[in-house]
C-alpha atoms as a PDB file:
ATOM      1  CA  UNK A   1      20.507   1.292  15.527  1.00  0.00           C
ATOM      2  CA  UNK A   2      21.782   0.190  11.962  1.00  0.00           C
ATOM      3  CA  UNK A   3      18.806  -0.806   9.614  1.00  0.00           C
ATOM      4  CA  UNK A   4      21.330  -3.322   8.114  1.00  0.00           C
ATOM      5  CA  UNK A   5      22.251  -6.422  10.207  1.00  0.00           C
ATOM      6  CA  UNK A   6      23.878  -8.910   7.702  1.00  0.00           C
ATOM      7  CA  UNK A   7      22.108 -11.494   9.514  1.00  0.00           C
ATOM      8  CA  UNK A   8      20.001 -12.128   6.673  1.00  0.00           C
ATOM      9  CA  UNK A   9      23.094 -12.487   4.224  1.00  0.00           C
ATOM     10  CA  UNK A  10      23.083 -16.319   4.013  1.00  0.00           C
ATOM     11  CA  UNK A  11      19.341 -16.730   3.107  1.00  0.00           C
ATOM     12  CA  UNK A  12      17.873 -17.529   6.392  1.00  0.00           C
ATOM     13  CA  UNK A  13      15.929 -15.125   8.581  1.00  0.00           C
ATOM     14  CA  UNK A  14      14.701 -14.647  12.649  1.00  0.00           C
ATOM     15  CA  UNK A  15      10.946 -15.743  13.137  1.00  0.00           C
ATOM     16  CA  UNK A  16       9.823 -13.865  16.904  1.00  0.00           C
ATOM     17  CA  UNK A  17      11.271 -16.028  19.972  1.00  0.00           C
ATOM     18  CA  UNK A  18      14.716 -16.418  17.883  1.00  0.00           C
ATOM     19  CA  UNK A  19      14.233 -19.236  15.692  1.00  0.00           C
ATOM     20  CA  UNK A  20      15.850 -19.289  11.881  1.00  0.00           C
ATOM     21  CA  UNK A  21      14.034 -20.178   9.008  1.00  0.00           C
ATOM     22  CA  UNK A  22      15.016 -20.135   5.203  1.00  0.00           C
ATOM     23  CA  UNK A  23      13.544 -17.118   3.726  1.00  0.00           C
ATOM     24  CA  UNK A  24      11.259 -19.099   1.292  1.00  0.00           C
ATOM     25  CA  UNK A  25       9.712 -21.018   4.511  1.00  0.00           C
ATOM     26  CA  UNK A  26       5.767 -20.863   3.806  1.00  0.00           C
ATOM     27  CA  UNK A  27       6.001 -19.117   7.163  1.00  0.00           C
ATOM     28  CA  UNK A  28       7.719 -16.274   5.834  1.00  0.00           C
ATOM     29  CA  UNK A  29       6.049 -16.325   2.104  1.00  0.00           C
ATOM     30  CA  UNK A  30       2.830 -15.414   4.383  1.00  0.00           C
ATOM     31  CA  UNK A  31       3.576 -12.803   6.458  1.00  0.00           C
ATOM     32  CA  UNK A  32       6.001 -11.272   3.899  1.00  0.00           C
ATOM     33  CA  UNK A  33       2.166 -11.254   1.471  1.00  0.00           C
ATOM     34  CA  UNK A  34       0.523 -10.058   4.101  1.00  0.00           C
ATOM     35  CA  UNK A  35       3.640  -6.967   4.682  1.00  0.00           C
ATOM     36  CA  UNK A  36       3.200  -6.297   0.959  1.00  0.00           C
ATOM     37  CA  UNK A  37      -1.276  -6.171   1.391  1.00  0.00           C
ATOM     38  CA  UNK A  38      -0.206  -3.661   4.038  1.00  0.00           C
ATOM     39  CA  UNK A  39       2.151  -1.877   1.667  1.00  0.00           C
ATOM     40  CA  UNK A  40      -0.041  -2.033  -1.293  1.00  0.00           C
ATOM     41  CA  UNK A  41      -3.216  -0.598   0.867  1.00  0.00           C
ATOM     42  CA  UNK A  42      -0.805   2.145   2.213  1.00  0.00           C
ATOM     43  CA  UNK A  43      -0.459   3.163  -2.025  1.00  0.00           C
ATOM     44  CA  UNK A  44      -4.445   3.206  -2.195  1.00  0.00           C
ATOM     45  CA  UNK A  45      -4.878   5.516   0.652  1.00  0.00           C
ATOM     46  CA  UNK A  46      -2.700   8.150  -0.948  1.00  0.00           C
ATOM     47  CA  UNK A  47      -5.400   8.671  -3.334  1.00  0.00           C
ATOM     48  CA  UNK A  48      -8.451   8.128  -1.088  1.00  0.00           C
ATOM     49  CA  UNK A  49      -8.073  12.125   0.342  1.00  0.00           C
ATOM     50  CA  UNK A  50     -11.990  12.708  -1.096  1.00  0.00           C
ATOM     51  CA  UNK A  51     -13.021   9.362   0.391  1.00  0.00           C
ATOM     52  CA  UNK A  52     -12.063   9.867   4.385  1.00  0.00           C
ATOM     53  CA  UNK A  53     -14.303   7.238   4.942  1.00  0.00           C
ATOM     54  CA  UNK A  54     -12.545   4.559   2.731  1.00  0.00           C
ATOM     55  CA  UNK A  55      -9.271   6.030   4.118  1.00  0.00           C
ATOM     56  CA  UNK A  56      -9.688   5.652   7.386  1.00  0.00           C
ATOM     57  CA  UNK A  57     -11.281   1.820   6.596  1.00  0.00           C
ATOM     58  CA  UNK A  58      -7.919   1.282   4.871  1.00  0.00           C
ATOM     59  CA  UNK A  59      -6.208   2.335   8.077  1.00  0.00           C
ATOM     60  CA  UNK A  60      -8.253   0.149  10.268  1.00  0.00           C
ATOM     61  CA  UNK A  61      -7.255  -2.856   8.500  1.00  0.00           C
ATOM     62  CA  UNK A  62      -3.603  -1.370   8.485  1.00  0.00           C
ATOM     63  CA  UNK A  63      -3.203  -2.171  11.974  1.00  0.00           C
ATOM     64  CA  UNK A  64      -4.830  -5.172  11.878  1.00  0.00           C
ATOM     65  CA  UNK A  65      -2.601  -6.758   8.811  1.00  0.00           C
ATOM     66  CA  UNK A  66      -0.092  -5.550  11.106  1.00  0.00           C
ATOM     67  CA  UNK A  67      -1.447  -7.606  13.969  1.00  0.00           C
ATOM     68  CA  UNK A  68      -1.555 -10.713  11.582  1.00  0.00           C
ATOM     69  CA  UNK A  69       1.765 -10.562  10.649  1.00  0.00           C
ATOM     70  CA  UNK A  70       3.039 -10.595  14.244  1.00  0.00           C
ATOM     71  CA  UNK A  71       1.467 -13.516  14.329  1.00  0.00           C
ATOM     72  CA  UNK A  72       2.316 -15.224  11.275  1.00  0.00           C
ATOM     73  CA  UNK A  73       6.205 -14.514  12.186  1.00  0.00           C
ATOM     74  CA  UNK A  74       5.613 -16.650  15.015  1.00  0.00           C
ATOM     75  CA  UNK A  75       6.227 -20.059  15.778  1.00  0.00           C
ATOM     76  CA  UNK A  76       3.089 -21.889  16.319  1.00  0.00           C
ATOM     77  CA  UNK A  77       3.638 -22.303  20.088  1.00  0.00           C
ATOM     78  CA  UNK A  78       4.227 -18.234  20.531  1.00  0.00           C
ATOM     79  CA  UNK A  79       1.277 -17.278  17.918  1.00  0.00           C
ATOM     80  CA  UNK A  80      -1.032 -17.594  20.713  1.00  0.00           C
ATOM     81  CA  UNK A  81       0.083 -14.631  22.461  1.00  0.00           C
ATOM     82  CA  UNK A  82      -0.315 -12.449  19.080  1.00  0.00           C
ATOM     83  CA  UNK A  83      -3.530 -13.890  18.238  1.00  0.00           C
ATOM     84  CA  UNK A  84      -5.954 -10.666  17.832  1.00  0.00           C
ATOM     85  CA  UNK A  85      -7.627 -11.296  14.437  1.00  0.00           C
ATOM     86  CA  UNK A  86     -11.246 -13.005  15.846  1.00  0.00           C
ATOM     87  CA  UNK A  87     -14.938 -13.662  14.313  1.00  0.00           C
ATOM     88  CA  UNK A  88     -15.493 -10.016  15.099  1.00  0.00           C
ATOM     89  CA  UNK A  89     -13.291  -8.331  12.689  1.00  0.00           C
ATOM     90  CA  UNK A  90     -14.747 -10.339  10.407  1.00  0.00           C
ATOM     91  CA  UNK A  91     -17.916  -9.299  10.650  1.00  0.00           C
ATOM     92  CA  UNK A  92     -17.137  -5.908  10.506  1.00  0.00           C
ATOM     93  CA  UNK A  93     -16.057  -6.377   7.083  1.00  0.00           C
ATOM     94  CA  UNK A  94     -19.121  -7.938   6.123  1.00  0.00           C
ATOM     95  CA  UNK A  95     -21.033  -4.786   7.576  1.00  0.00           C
ATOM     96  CA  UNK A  96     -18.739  -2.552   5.679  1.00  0.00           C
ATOM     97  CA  UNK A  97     -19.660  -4.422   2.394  1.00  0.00           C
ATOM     98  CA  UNK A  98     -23.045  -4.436   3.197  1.00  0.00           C
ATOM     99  CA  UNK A  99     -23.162  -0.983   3.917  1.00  0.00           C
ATOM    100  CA  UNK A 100     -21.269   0.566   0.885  1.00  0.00           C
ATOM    101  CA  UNK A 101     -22.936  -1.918  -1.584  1.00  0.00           C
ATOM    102  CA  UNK A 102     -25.914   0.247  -1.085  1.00  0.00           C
ATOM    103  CA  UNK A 103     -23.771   2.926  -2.970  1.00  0.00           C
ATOM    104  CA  UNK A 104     -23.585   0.262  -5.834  1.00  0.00           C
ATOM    105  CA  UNK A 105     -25.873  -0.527  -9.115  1.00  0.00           C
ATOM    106  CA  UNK A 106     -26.092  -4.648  -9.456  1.00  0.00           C
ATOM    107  CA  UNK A 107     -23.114  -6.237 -11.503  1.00  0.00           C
ATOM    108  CA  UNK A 108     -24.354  -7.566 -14.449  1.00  0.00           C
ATOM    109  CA  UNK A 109     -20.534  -8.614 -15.944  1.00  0.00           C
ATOM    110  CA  UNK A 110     -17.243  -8.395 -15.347  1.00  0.00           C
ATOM    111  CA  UNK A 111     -14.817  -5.972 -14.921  1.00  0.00           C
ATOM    112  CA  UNK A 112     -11.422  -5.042 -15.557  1.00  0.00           C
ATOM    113  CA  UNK A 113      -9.444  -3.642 -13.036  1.00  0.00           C
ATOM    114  CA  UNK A 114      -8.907   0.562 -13.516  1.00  0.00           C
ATOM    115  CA  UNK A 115     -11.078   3.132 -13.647  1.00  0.00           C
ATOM    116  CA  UNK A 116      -9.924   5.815 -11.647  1.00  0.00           C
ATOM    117  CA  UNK A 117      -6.452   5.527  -9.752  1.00  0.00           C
ATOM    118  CA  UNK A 118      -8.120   5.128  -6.172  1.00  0.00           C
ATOM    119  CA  UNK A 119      -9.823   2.414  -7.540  1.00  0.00           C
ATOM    120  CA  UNK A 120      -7.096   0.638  -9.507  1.00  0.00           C
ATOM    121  CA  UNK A 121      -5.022   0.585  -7.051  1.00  0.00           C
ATOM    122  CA  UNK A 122      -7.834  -0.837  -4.521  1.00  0.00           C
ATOM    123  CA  UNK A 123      -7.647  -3.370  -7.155  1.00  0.00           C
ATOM    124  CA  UNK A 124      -4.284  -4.302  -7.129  1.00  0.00           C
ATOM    125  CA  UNK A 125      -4.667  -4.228  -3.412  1.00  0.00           C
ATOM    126  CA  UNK A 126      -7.388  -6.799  -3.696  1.00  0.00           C
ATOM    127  CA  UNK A 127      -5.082  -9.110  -5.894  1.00  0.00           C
ATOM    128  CA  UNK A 128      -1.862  -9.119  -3.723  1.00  0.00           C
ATOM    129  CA  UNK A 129      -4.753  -9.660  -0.758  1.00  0.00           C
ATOM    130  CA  UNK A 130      -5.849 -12.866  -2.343  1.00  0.00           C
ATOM    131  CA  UNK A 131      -1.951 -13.942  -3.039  1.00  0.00           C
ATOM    132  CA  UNK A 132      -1.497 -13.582   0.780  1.00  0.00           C
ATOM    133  CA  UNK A 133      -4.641 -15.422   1.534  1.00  0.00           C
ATOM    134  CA  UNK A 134      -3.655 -18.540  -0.473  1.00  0.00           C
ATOM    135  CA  UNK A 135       0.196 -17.725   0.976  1.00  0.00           C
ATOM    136  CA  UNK A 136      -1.206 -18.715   4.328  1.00  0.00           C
ATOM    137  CA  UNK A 137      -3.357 -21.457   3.475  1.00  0.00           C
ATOM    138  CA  UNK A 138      -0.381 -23.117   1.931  1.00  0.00           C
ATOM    139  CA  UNK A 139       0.848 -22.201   5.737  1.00  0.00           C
ATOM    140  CA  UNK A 140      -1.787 -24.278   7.165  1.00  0.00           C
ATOM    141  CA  UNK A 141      -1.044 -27.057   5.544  1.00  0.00           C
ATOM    142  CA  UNK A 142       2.186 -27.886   7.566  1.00  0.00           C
ATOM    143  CA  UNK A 143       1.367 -25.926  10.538  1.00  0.00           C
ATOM    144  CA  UNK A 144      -1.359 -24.411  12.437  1.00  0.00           C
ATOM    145  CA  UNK A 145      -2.688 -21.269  11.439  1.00  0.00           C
ATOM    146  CA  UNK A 146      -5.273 -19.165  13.403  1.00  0.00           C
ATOM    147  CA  UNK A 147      -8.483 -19.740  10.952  1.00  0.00           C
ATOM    148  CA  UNK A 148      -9.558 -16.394  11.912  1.00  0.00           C
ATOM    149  CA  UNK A 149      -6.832 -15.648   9.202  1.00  0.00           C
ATOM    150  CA  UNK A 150      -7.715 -16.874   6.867  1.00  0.00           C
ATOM    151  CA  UNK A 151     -11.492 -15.964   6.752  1.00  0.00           C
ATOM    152  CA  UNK A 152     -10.598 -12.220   7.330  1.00  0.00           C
ATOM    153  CA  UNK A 153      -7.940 -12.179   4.090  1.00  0.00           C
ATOM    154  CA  UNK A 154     -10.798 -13.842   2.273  1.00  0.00           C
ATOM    155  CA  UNK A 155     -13.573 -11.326   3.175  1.00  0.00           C
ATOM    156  CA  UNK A 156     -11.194  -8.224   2.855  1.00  0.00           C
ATOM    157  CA  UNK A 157     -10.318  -9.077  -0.684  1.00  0.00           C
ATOM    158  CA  UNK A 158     -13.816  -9.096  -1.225  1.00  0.00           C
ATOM    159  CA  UNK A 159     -14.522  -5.783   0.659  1.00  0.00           C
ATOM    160  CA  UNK A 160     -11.163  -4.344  -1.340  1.00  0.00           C
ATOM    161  CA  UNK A 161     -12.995  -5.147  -5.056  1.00  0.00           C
ATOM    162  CA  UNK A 162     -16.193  -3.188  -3.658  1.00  0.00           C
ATOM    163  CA  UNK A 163     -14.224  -0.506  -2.063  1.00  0.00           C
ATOM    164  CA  UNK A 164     -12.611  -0.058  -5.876  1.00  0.00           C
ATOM    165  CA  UNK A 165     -16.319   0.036  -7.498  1.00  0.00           C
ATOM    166  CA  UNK A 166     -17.521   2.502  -5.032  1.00  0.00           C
ATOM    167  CA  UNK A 167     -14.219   4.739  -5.606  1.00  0.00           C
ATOM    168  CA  UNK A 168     -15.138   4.797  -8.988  1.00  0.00           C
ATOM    169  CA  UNK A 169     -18.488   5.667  -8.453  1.00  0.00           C
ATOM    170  CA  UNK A 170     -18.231   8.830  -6.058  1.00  0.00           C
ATOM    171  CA  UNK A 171     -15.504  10.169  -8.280  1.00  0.00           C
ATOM    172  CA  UNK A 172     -18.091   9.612 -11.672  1.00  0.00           C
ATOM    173  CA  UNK A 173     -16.084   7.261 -13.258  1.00  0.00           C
ATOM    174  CA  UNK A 174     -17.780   4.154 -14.578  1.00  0.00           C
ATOM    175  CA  UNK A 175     -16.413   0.809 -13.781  1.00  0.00           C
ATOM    176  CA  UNK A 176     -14.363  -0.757 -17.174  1.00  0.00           C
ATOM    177  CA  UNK A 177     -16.557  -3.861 -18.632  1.00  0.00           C
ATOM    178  CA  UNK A 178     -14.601  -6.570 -19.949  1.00  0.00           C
ATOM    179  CA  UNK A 179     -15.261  -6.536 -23.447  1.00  0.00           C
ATOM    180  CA  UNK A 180     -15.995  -9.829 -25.845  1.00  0.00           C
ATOM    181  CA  UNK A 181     -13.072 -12.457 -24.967  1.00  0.00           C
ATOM    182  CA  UNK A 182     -10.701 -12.402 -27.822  1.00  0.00           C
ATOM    183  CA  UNK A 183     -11.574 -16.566 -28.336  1.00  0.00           C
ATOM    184  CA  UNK A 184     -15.157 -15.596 -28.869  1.00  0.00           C
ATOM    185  CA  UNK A 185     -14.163 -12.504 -31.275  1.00  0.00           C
ATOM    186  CA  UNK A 186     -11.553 -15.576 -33.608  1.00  0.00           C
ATOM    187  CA  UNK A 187     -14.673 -18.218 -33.270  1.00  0.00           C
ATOM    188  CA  UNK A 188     -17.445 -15.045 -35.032  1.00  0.00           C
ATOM    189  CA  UNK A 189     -14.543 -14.221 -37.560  1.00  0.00           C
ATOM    190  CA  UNK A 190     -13.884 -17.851 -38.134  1.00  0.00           C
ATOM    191  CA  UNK A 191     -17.478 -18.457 -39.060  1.00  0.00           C
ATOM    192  CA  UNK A 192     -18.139 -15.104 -40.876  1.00  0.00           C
ATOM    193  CA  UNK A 193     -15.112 -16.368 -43.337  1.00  0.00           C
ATOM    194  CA  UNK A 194     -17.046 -19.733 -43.734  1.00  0.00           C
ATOM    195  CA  UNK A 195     -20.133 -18.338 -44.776  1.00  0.00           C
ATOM    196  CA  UNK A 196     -18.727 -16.050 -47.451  1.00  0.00           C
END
């Protein structure tokens, strides 16, 4: 089987059950976000070989993107048969931030994304996952969209930015602080010069 089909050449492409959309349909924008969260996570695990337990959390939700995409590239009245993303999975996430925020000293500012490369690229993970999030809210705007969706991309990008603190942590590295905004740094300057 050729991986080329040239069916995609004039800008439209197959949703499951046959039906062609442009390629920028929201439909596609979603699942194609949701294809790169899965691509993106795959990057992060090649650096999580110390951290089986992240790893094999990262594979978990592997599948399961996988499972959501199915059912994004479906027409509403075929998503029904794909739907496997439920209230469940979604609480498992919440356990799993629960659990590994234990690991974690309070947050007391913000951070910048880095550290150490299993957690930046948790990070970047984390960002792409909110991109596909708001990708298939824009979705549900013009058609329907299992909610369970949307709830699970919103609680995994939140599990992703603690997964990339606790990386950071168990490999010694601290977390990087986002220093004084450069506005704030011009406004001292500004005044320093005025009182000289």
């Amino acid at each position: 089987m050729r991986i080329y089909t040239r069916t995609g050449d004039t800008g439209e492409t197959g949703l499951i059950g046959g039906q062609r959309v442009p390629k920028d349909d929201p439909r596609v924008e979603a699942y194609g976000s949701v294809d790169e969260l899965n691509a993106a996570l795959g990057v992060a695990r090649c650096y999580l070989s110390d951290l089986p337990d992240l790893d094999a959390l990262l594979e978990r939700f592997q599948n399961e993107l996988f499972d959501i995409g199915a059912e994004l590239a479906s027409p509403p009245e075929r998503a029904a048969q794909f739907q496997s993303i439920e209230e469940q999975h979604i609480t498992a996430i919440e356990e799993a931030i629960d659990r590994l925020e234990t690991e974690l000293e309070p947050l007391r500012q913000f951070i910048l994304p880095g550290g150490s490369p299993a957690s930046a690229y948790l990070h970047l993970a984390r960002t792409v996952c909110r991109r596909a999030e708001r990708q298939v809210v824009r979705l549900s705007h013009s058609s329907t969209v299992n909610a369970a969706i949307i709830k699970y991309l919103n609680r995994l990008s939140d599990l992703l930015f603690v997964m990339a603190r606790v990386a950071n942590r168990r490999v010694g590295v601290d977390d990087v602080k986002w220093g004084e905004p450069g506005w704030r740094r011009k406004r001292a300057q500004a005044s320093e010069g005025e009182t000289r």
